[in-house]
C-alpha atoms as a PDB file:
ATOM      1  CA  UNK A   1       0.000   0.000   0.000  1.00  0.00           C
ATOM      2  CA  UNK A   2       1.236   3.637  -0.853  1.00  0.00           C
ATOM      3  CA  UNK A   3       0.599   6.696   0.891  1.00  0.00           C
ATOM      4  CA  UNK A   4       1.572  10.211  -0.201  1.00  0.00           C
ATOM      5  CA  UNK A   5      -0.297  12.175   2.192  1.00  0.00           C
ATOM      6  CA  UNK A   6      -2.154  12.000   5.647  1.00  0.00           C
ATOM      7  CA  UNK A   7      -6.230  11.034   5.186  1.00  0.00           C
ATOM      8  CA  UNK A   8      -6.878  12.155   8.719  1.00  0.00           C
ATOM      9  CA  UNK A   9      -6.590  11.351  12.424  1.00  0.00           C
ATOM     10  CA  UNK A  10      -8.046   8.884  14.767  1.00  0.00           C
ATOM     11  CA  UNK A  11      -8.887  12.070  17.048  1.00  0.00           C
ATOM     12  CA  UNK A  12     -11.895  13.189  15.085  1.00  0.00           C
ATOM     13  CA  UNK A  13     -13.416   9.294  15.213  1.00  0.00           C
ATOM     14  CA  UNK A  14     -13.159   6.507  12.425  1.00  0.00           C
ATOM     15  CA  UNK A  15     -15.852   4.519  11.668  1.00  0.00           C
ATOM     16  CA  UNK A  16     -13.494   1.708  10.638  1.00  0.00           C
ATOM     17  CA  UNK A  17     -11.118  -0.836  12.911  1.00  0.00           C
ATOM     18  CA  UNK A  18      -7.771   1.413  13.643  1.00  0.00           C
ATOM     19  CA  UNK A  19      -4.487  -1.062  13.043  1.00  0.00           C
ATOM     20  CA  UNK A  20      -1.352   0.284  14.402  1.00  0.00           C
ATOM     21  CA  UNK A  21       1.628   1.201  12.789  1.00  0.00           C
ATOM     22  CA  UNK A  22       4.603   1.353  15.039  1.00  0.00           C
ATOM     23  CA  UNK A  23       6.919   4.399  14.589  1.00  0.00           C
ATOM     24  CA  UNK A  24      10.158   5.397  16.361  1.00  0.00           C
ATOM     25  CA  UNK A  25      10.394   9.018  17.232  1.00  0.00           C
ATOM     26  CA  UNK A  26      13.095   9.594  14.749  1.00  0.00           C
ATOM     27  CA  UNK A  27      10.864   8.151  12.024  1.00  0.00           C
ATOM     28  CA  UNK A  28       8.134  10.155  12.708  1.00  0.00           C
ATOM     29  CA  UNK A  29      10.434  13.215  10.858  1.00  0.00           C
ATOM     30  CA  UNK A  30      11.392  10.534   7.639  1.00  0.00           C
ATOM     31  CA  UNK A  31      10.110  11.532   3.929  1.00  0.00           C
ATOM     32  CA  UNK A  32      10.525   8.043   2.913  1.00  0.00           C
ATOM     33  CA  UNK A  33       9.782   4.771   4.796  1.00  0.00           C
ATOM     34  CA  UNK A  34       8.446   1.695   4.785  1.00  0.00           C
ATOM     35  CA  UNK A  35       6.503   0.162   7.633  1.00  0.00           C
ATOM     36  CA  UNK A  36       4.607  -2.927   8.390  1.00  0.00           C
ATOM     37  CA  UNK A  37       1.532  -2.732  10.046  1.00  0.00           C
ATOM     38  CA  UNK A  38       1.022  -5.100  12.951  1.00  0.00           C
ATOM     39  CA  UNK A  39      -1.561  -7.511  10.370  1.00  0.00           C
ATOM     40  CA  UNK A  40       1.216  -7.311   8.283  1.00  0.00           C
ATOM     41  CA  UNK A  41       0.561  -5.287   5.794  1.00  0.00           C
ATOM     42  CA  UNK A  42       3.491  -3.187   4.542  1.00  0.00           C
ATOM     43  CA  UNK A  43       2.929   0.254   3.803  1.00  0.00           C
ATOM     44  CA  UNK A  44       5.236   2.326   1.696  1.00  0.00           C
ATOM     45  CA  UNK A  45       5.342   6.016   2.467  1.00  0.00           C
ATOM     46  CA  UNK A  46       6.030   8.985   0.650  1.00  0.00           C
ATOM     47  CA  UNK A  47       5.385  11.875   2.764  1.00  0.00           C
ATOM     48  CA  UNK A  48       6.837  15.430   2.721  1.00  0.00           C
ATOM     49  CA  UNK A  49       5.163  16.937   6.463  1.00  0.00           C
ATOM     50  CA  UNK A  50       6.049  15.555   9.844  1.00  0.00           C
ATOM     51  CA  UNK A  51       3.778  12.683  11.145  1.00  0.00           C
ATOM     52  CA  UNK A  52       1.980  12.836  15.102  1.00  0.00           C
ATOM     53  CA  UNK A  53       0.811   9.837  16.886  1.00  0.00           C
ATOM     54  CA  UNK A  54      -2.740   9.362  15.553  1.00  0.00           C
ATOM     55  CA  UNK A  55      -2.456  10.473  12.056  1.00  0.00           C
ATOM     56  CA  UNK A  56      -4.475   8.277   9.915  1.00  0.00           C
ATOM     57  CA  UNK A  57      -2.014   7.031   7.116  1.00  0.00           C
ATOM     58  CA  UNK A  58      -3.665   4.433   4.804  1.00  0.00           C
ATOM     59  CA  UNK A  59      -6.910   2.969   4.425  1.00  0.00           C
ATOM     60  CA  UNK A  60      -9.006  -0.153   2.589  1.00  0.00           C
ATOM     61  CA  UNK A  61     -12.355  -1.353   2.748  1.00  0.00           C
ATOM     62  CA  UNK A  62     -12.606  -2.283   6.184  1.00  0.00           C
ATOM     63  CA  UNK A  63      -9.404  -0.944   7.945  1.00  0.00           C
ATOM     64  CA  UNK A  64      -7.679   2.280   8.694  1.00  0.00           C
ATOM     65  CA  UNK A  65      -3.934   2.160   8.746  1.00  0.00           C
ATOM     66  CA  UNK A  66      -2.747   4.996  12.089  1.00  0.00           C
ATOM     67  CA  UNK A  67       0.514   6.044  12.861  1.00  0.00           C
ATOM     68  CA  UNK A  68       1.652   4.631  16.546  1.00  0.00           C
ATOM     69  CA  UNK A  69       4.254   5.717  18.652  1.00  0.00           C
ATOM     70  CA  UNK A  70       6.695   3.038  19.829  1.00  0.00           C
ATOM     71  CA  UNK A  71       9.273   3.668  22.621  1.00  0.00           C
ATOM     72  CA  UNK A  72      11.244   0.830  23.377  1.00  0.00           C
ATOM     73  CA  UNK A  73      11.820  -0.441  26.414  1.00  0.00           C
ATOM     74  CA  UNK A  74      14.616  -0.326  28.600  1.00  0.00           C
ATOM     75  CA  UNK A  75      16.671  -3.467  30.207  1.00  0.00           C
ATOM     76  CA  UNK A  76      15.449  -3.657  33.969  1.00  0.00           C
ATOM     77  CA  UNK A  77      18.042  -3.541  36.643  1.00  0.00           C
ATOM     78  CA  UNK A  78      18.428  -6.660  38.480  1.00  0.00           C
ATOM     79  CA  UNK A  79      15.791  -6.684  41.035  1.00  0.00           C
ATOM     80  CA  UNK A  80      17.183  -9.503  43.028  1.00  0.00           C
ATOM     81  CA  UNK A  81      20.372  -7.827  44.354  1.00  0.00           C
ATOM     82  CA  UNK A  82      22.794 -10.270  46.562  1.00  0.00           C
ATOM     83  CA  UNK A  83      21.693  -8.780  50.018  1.00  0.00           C
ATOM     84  CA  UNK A  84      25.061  -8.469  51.935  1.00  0.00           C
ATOM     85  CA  UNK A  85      24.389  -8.690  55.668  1.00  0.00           C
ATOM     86  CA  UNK A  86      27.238  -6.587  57.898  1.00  0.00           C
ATOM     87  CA  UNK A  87      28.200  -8.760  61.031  1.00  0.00           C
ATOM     88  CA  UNK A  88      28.751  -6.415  63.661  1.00  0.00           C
ATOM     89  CA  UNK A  89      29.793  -9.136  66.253  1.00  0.00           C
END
């Protein structure tokens, strides 16, 4: 699927089923890209304005394609520290 320009945005209401598109911050600012939605559709963009979380990007009969905003996740620190015990006696 090709998009050249935003339809609309998920704000405003959609009468269709909304699949996400996952986005970095950094690609929300790209003129060219191609994504795959998360039914795995791939969606091949060609945009020349900045896209915001929301932004409806694609569409077909029964879906519309929005843009999602994806921040990874970052390693957990070990939760189960060795407890060290001082022996005073």
């Amino acid at each position: 699927m090709k998009c050249t320009r935003i339809i609309g945005t998920v704000h405003h209401g959609s009468y269709k089923k909304i699949i996400d598109v996952l986005f970095t911050k950094e690609e929300l600012s790209m003129r060219m890209n191609r994504k795959t939605a998360r039914d795995g559709v791939e969606i091949e963009l060609e945009l020349y304005e900045d896209l915001q979380e929301g932004d409806i990007i694609a569409e077909n009969e029964s879906y519309a394609y929005a843009v999602k905003l994806y921040v990874p996740k970052l390693p957990k620190e070990n939760l189960n520290p060795e407890i060290k015990v001082k022996n005073y006696l």
